[in-house]
C-alpha atoms as a PDB file:
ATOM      1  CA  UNK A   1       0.000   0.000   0.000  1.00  0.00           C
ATOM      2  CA  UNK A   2       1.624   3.306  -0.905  1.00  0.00           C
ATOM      3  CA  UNK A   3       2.668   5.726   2.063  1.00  0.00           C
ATOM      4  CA  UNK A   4      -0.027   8.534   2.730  1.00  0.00           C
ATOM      5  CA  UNK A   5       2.084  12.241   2.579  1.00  0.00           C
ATOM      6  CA  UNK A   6      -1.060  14.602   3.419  1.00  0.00           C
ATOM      7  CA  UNK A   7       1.490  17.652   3.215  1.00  0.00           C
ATOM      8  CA  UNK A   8       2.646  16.030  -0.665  1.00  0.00           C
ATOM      9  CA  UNK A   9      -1.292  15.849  -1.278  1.00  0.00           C
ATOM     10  CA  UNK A  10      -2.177  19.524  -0.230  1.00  0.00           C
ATOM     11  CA  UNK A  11       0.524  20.570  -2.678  1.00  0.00           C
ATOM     12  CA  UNK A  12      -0.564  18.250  -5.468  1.00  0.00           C
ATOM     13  CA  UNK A  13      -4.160  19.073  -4.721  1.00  0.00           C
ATOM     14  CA  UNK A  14      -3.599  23.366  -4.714  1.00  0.00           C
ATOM     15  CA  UNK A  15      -1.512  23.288  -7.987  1.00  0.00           C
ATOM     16  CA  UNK A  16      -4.415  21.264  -9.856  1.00  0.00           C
ATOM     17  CA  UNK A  17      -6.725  23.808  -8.478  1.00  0.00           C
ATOM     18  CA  UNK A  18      -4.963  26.912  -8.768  1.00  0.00           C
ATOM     19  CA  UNK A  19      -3.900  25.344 -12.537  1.00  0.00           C
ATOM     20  CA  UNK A  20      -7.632  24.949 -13.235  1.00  0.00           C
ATOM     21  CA  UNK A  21      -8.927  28.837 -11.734  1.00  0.00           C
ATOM     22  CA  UNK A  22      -6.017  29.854 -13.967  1.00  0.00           C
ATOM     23  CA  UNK A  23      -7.496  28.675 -17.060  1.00  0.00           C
ATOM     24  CA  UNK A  24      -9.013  32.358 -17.908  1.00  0.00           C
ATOM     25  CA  UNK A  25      -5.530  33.585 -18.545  1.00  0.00           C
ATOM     26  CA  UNK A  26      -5.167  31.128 -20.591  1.00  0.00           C
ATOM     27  CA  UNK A  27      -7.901  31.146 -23.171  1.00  0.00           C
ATOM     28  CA  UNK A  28      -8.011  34.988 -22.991  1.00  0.00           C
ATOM     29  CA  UNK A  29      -3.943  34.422 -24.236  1.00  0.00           C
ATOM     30  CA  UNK A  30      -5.756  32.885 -27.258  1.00  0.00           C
ATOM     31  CA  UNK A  31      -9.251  34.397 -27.807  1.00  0.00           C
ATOM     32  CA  UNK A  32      -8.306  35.657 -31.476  1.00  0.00           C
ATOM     33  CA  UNK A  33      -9.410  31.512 -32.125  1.00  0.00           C
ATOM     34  CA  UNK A  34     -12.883  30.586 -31.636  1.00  0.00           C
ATOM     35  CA  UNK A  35     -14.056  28.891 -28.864  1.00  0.00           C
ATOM     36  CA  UNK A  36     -15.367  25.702 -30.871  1.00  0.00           C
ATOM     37  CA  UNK A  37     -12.168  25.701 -32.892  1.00  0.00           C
ATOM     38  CA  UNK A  38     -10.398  25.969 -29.289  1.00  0.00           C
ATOM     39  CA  UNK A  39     -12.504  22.795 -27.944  1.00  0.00           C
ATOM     40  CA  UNK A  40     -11.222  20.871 -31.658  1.00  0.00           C
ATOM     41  CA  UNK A  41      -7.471  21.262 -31.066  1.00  0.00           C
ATOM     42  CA  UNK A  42      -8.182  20.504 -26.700  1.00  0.00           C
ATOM     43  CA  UNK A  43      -9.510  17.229 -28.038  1.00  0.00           C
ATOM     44  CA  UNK A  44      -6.800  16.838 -30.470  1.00  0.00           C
ATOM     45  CA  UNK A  45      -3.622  17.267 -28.453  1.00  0.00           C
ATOM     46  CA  UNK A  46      -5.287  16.057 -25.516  1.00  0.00           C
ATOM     47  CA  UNK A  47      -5.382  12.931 -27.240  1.00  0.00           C
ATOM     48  CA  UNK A  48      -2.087  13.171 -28.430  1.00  0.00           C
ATOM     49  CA  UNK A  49      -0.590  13.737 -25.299  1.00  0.00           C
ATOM     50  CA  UNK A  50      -2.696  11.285 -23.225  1.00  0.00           C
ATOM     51  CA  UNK A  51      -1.721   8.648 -25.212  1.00  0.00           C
ATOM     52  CA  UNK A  52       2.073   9.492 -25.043  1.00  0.00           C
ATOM     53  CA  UNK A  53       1.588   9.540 -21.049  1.00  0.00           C
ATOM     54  CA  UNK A  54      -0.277   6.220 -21.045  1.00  0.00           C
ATOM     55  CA  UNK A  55       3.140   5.115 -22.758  1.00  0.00           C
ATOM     56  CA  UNK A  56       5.343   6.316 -20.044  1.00  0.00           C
ATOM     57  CA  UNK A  57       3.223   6.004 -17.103  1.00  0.00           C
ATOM     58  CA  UNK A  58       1.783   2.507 -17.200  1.00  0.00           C
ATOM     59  CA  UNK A  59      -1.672   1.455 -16.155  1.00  0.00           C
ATOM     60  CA  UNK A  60      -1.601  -2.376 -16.455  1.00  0.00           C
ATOM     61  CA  UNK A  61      -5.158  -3.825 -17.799  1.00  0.00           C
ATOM     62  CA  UNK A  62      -7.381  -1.074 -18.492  1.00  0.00           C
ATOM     63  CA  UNK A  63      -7.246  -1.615 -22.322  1.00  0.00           C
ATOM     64  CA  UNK A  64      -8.173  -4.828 -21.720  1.00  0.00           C
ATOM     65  CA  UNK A  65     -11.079  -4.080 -19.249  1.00  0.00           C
ATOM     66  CA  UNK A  66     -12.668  -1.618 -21.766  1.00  0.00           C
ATOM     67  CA  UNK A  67     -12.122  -4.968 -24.312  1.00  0.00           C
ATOM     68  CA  UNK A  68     -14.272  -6.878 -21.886  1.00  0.00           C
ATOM     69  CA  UNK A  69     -16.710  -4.653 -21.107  1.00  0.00           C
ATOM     70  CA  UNK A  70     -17.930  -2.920 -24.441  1.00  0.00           C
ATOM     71  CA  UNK A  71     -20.505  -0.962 -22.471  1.00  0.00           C
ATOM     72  CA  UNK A  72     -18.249   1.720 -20.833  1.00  0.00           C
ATOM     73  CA  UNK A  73     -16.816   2.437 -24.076  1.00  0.00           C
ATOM     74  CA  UNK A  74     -20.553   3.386 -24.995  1.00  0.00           C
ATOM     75  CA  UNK A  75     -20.327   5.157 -21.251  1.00  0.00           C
ATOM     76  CA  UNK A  76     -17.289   7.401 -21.389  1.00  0.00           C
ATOM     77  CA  UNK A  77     -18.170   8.130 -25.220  1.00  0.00           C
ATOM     78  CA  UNK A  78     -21.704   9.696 -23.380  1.00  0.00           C
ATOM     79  CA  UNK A  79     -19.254  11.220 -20.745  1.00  0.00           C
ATOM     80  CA  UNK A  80     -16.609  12.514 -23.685  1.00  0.00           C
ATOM     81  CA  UNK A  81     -19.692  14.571 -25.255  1.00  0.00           C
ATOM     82  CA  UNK A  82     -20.641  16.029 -21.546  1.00  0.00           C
ATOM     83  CA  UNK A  83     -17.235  17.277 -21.368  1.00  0.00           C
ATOM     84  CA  UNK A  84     -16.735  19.236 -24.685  1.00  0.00           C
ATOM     85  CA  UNK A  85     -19.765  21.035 -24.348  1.00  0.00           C
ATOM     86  CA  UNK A  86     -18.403  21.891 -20.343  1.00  0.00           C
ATOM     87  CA  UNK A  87     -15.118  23.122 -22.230  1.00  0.00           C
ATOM     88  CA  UNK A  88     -16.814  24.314 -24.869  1.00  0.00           C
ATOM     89  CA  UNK A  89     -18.909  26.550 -22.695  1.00  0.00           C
ATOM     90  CA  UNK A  90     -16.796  27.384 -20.456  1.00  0.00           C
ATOM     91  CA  UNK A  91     -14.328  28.744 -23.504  1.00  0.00           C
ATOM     92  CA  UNK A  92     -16.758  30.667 -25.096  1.00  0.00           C
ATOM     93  CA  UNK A  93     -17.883  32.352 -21.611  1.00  0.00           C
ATOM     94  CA  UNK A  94     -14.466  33.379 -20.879  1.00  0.00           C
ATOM     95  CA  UNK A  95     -13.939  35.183 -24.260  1.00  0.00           C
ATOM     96  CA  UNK A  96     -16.850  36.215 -24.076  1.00  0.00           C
ATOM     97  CA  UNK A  97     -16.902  38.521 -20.811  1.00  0.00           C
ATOM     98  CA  UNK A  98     -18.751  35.530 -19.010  1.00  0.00           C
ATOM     99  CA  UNK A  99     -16.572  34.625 -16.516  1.00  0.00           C
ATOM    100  CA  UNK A 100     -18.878  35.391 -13.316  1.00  0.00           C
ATOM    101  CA  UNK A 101     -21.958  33.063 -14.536  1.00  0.00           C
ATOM    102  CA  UNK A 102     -18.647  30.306 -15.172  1.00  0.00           C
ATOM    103  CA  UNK A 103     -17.435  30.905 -11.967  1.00  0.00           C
ATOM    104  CA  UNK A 104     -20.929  30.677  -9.989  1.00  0.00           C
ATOM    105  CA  UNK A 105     -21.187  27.478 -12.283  1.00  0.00           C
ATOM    106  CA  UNK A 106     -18.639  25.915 -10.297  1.00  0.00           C
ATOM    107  CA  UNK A 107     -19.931  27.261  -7.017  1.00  0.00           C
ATOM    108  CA  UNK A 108     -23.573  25.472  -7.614  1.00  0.00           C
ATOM    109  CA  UNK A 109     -21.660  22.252  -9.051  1.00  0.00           C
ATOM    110  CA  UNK A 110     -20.822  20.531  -5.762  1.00  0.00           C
ATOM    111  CA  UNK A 111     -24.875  20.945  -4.423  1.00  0.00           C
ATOM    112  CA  UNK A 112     -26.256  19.905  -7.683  1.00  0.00           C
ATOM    113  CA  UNK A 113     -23.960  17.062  -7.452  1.00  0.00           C
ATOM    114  CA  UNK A 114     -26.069  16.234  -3.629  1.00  0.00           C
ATOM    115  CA  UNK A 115     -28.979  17.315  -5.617  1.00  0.00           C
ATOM    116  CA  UNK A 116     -28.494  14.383  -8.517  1.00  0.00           C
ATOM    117  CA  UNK A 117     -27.337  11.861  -5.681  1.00  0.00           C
ATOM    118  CA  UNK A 118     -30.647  12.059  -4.157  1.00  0.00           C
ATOM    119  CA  UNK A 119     -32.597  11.922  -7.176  1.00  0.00           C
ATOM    120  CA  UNK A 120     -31.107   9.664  -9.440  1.00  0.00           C
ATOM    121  CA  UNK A 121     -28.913   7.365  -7.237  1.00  0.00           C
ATOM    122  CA  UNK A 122     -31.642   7.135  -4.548  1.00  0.00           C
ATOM    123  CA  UNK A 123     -29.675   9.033  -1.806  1.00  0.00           C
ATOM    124  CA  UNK A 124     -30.801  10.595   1.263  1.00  0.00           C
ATOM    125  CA  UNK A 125     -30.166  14.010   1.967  1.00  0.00           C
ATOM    126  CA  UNK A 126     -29.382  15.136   5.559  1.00  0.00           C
ATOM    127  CA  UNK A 127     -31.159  18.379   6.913  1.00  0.00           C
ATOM    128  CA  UNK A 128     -28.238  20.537   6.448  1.00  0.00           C
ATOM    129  CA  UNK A 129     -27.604  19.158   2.935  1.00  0.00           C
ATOM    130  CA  UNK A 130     -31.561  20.078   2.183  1.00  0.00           C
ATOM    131  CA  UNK A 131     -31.044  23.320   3.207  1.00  0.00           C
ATOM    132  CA  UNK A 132     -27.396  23.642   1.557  1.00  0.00           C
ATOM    133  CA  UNK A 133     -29.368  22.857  -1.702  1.00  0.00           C
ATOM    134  CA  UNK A 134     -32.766  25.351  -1.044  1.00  0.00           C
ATOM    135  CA  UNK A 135     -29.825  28.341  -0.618  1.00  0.00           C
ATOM    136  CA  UNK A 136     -28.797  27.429  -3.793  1.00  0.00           C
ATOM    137  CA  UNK A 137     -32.142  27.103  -5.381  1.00  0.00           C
ATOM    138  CA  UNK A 138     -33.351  30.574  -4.230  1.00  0.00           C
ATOM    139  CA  UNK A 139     -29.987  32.046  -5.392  1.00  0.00           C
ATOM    140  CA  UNK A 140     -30.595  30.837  -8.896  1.00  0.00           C
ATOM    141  CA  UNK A 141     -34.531  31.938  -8.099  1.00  0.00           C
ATOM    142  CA  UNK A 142     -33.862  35.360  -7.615  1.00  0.00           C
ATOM    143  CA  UNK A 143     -30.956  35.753 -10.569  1.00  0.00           C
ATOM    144  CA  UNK A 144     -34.013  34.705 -12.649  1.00  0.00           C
ATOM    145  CA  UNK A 145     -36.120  37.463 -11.093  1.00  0.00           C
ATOM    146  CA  UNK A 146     -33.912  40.080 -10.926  1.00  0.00           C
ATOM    147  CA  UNK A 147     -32.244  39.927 -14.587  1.00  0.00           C
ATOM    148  CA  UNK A 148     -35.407  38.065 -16.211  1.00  0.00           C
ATOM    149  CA  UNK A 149     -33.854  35.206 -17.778  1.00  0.00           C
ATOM    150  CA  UNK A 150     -32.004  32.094 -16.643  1.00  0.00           C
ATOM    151  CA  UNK A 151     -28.168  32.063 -15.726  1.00  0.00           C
ATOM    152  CA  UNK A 152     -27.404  29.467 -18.568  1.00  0.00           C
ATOM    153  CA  UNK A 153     -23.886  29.830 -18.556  1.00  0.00           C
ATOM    154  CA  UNK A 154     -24.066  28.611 -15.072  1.00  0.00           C
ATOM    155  CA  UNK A 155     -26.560  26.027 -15.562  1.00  0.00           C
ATOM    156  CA  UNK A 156     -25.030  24.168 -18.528  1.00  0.00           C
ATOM    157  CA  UNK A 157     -21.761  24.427 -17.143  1.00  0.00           C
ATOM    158  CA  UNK A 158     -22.606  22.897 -13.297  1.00  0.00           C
ATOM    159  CA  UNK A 159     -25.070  20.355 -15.845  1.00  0.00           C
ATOM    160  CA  UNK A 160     -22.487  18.958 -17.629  1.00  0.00           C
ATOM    161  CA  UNK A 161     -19.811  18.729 -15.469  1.00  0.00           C
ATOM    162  CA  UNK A 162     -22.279  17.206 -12.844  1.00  0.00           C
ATOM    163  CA  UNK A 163     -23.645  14.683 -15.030  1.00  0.00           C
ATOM    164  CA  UNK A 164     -20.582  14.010 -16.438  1.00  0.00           C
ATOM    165  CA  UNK A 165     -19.315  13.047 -13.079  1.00  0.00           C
ATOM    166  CA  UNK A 166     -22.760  10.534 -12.643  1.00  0.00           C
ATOM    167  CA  UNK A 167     -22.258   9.139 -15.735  1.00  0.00           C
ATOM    168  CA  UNK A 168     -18.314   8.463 -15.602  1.00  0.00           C
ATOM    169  CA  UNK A 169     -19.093   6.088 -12.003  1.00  0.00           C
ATOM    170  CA  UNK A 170     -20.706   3.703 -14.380  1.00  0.00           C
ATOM    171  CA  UNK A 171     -17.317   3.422 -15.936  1.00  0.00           C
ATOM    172  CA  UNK A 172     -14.975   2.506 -13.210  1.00  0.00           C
ATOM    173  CA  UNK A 173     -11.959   3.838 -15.237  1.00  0.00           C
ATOM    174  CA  UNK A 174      -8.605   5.689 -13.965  1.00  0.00           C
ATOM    175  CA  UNK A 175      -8.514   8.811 -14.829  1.00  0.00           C
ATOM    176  CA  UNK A 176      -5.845   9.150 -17.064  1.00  0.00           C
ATOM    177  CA  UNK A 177      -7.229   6.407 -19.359  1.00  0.00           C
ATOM    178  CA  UNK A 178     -10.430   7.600 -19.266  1.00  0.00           C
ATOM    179  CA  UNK A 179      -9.351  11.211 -20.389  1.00  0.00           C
ATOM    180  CA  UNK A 180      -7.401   9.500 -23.241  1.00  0.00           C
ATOM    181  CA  UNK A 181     -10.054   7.027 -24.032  1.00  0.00           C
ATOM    182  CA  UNK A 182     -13.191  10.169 -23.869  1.00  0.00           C
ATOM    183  CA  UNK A 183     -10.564  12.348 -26.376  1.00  0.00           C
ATOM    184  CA  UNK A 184     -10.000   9.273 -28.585  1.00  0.00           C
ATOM    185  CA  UNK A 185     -13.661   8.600 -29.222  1.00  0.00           C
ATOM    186  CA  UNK A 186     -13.912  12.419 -30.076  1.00  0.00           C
ATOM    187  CA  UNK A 187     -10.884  12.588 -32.242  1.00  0.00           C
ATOM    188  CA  UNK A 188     -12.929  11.836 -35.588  1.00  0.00           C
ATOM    189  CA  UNK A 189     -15.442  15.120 -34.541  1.00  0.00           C
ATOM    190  CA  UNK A 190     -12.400  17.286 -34.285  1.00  0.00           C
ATOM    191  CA  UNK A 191     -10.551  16.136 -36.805  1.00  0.00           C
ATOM    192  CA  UNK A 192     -13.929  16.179 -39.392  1.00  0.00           C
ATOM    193  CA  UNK A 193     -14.881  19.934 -38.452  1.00  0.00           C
ATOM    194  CA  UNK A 194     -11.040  20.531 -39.039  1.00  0.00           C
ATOM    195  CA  UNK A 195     -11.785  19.080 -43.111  1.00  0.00           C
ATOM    196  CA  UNK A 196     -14.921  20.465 -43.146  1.00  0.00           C
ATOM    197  CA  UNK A 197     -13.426  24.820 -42.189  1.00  0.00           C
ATOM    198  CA  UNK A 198     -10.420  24.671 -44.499  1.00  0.00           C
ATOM    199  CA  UNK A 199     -11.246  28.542 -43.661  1.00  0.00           C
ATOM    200  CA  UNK A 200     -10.679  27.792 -39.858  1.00  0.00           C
ATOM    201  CA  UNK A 201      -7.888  29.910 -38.416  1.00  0.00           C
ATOM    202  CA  UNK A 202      -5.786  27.104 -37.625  1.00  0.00           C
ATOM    203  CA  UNK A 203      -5.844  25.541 -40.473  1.00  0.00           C
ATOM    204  CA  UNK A 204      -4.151  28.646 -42.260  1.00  0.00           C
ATOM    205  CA  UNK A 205      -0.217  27.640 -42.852  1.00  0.00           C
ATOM    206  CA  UNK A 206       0.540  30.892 -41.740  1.00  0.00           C
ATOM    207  CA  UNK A 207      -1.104  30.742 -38.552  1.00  0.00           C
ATOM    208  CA  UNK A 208       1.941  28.066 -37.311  1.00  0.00           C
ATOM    209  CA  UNK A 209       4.256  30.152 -37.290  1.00  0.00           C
ATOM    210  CA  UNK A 210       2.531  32.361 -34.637  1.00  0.00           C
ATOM    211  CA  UNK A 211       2.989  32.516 -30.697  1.00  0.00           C
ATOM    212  CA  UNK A 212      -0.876  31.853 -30.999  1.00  0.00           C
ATOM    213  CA  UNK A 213       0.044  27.861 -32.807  1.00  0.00           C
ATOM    214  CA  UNK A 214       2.505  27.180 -29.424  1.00  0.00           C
ATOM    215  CA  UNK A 215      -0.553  28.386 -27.103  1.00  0.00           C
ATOM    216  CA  UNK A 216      -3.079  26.421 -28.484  1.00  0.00           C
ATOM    217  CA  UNK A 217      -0.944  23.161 -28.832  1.00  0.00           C
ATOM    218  CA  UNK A 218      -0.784  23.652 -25.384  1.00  0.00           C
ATOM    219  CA  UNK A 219      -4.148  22.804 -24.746  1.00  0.00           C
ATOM    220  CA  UNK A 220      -2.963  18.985 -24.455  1.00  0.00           C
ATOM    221  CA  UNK A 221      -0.441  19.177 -21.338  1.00  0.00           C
ATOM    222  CA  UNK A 222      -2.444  22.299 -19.564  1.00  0.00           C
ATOM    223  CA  UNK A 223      -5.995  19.932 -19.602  1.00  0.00           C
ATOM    224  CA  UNK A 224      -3.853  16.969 -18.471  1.00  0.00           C
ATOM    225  CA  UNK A 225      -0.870  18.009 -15.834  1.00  0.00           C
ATOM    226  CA  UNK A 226      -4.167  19.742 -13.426  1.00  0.00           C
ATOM    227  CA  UNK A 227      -6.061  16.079 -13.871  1.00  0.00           C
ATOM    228  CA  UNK A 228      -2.609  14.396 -13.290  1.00  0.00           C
ATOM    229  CA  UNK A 229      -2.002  16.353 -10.013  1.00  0.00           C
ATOM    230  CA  UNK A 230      -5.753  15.966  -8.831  1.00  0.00           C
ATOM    231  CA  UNK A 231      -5.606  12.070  -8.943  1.00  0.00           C
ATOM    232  CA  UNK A 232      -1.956  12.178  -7.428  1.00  0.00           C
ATOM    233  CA  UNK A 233      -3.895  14.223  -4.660  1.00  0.00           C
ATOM    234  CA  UNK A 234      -6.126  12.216  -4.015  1.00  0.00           C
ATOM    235  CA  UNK A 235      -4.280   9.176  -3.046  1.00  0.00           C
ATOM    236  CA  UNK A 236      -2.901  11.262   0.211  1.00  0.00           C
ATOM    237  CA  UNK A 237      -5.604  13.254   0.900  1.00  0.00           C
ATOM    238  CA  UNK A 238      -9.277  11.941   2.248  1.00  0.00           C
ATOM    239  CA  UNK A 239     -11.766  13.246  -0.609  1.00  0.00           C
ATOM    240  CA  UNK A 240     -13.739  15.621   1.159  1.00  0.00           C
ATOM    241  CA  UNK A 241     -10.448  17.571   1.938  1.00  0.00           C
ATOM    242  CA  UNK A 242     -10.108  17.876  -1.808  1.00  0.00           C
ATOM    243  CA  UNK A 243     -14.093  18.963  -1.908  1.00  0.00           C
ATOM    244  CA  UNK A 244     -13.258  21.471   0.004  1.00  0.00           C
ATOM    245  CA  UNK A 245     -10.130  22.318  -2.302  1.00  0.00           C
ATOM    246  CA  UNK A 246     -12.587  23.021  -5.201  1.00  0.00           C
ATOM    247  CA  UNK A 247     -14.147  26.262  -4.140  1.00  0.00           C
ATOM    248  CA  UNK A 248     -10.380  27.634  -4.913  1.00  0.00           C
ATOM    249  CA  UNK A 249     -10.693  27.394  -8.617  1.00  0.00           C
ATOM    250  CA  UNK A 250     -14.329  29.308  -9.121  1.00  0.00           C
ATOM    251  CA  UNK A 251     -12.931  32.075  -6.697  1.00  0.00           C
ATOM    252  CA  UNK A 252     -10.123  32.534  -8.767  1.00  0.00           C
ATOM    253  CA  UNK A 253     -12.255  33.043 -12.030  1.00  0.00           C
ATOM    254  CA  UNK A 254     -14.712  35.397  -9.643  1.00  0.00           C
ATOM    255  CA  UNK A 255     -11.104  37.153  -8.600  1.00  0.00           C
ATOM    256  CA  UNK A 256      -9.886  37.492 -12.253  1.00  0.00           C
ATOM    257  CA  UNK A 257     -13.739  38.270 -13.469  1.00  0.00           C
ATOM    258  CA  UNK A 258     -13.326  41.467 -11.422  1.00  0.00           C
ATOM    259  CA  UNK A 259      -9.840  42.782 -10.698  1.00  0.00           C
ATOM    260  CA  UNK A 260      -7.981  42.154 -14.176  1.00  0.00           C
ATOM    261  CA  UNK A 261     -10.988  41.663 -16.579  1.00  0.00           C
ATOM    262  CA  UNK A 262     -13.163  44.705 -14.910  1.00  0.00           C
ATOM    263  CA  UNK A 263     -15.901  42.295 -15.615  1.00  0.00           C
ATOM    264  CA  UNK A 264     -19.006  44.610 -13.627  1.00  0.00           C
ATOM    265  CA  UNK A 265     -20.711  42.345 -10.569  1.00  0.00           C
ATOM    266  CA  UNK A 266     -24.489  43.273 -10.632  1.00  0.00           C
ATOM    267  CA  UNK A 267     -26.421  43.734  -7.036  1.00  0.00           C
ATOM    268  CA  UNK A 268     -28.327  41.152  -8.653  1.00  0.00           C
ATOM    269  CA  UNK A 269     -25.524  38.396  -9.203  1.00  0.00           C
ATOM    270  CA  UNK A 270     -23.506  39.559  -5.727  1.00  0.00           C
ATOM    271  CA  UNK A 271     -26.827  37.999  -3.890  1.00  0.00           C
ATOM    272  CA  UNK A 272     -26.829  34.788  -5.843  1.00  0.00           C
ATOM    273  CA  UNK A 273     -23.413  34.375  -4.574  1.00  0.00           C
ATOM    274  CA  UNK A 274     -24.122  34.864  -1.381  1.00  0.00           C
ATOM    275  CA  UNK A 275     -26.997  32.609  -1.357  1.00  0.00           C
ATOM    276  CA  UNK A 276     -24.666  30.199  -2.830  1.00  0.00           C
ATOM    277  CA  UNK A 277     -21.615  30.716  -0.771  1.00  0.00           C
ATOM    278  CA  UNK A 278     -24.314  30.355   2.293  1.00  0.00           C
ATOM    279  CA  UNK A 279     -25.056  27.233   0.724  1.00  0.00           C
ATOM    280  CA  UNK A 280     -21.479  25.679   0.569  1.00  0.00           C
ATOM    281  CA  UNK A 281     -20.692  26.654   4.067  1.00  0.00           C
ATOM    282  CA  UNK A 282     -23.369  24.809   5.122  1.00  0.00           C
ATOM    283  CA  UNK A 283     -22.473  21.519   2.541  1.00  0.00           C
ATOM    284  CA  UNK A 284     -19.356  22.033   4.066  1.00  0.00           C
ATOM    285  CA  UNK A 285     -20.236  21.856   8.064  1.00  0.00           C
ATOM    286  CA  UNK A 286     -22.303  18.875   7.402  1.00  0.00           C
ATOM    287  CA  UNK A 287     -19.379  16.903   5.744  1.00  0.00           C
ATOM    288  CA  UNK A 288     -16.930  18.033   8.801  1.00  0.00           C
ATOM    289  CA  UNK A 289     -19.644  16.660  10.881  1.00  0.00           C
ATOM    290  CA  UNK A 290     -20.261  13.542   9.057  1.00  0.00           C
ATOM    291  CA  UNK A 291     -16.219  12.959   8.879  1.00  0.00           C
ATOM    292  CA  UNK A 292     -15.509  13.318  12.348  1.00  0.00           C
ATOM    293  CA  UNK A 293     -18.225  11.086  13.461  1.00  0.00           C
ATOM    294  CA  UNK A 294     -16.598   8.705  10.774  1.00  0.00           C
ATOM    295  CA  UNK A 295     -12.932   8.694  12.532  1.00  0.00           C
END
């Protein structure tokens, strides 16, 4: 059994974070591309480099699992689609002066996640999990009120990326090979829309010899070395430490949103946070509660 180092997860488990509420700086370093061209070469040297790390860092068996059990290819293909249109949202909402609903996305994820336990996995909520979840629900209730329409960006985003974590327990795969198998199965998309634009920006021989080609071929090793350092984290850390981790990525989006991107935060959307951020406090109380009386 390999030695628990909580201090070695902590670190691992901050730089995926911090990597992942960093992303804005990122994608704003390339908006000149669009976001669904973006999404096309994630896919594309995601794959590429996944399947270059599954060379070097071995993961006996799973290719022969997968053989075995044809139904969680048909599973992480589902899971592979949930995820592009999270990145692909999540993209376009950053370039597109969007980056409060993302980040509030992120904030609802963890209670919608309760929320889908309970109704699709037959779970039973506690009373301080109920009434995480209700803060949540009138924080989304009164965004709809005060602006008039429905915080989609937020919605799709904590909807695919919740669902997407459902669906990919049906496929008991490591993470790694799951990536590179979910990329894979999208590889013929990316690489059809790619002959279908000859147009597309990057597929312009004069766009390679840009700073803009090195950023987005980047997209391969910044999706996986924050996914890399998450799973390494989590084999030294118990997982509700790294719950609690999460709230640092959407609060450095919120941080960014305002300070360097001057994006303005409404009356309106400062009170859906709060209802929100009420809500995670209290999500988080009741799993300190529930892991000490574990120990």
């Amino acid at each position: 059994m390999p030695t628990v180092n909580p201090r070695r997860g902590y670190l691992l488990g901050l730089t995926a974070y911090v990597i992942w509420g960093l992303f804005p700086l990122y994608f704003k370093a390339i908006a000149a591309v669009p976001a669904l061209e973006i999404i096309v070469h994630r896919v594309l040297w995601s794959a590429l480099c996944g399947l270059l790390l599954l060379m070097v860092w071995k993961h006996p068996g799973w290719w022969r699992e997968l053989r075995q059990n044809p139904r969680r290819l048909a599973v992480l293909a589902a899971s592979g689609s949930l995820i592009a249109v999270n990145w692909l949202t999540y993209v376009w909402a950053v370039n597109n002066g969007r980056m409060l609903e993302a980040s509030l996305g992120y904030y609802i994820n963890p209670l919608l996640n309760v929320l889908l336990g309970m109704l699709l996995l037959g779970e039973r909520l506690r009373p301080l999990q109920w009434l995480a979840v209700a803060c949540a629900v009138v924080g989304v209730a009164q965004q709809v009120w005060q602006v008039g329409s429905l915080p989609w960006v937020s919605l799709v985003l904590a909807l695919s990326f919740g669902f997407y974590g459902l669906i990919r327990k049906q496929a008991p795969v490591a993470a790694l090979p799951g990536l590179v198998v979910e990329t894979w199965l999208l590889l013929p998309i990316a690489l059809g829309w790619l002959l279908l634009h000859p147009a597309a920006t990057s597929s312009q021989a004069a766009f390679w010899s840009t700073s803009q080609a090195l950023w987005l071929a980047a997209a391969g090793p910044i999706t996986l070395v924050p996914l890399l350092c998450f799973n390494a984290a989590a084999r030294h850390l118990p997982y509700t430490t790294l719950g609690f981790l999460q709230y640092l990525a959407p609060t450095l989006v919120l941080l960014q949103a305002v300070f360097l991107y001057d994006e303005h935060l409404a009356p309106s959307t400062l009170l859906a946070f709060v209802f929100i951020w009420i809500g995670l406090a209290l999500y988080s109380v009741d799993a300190w509660f529930n892991l000490r009386k574990a120990s």
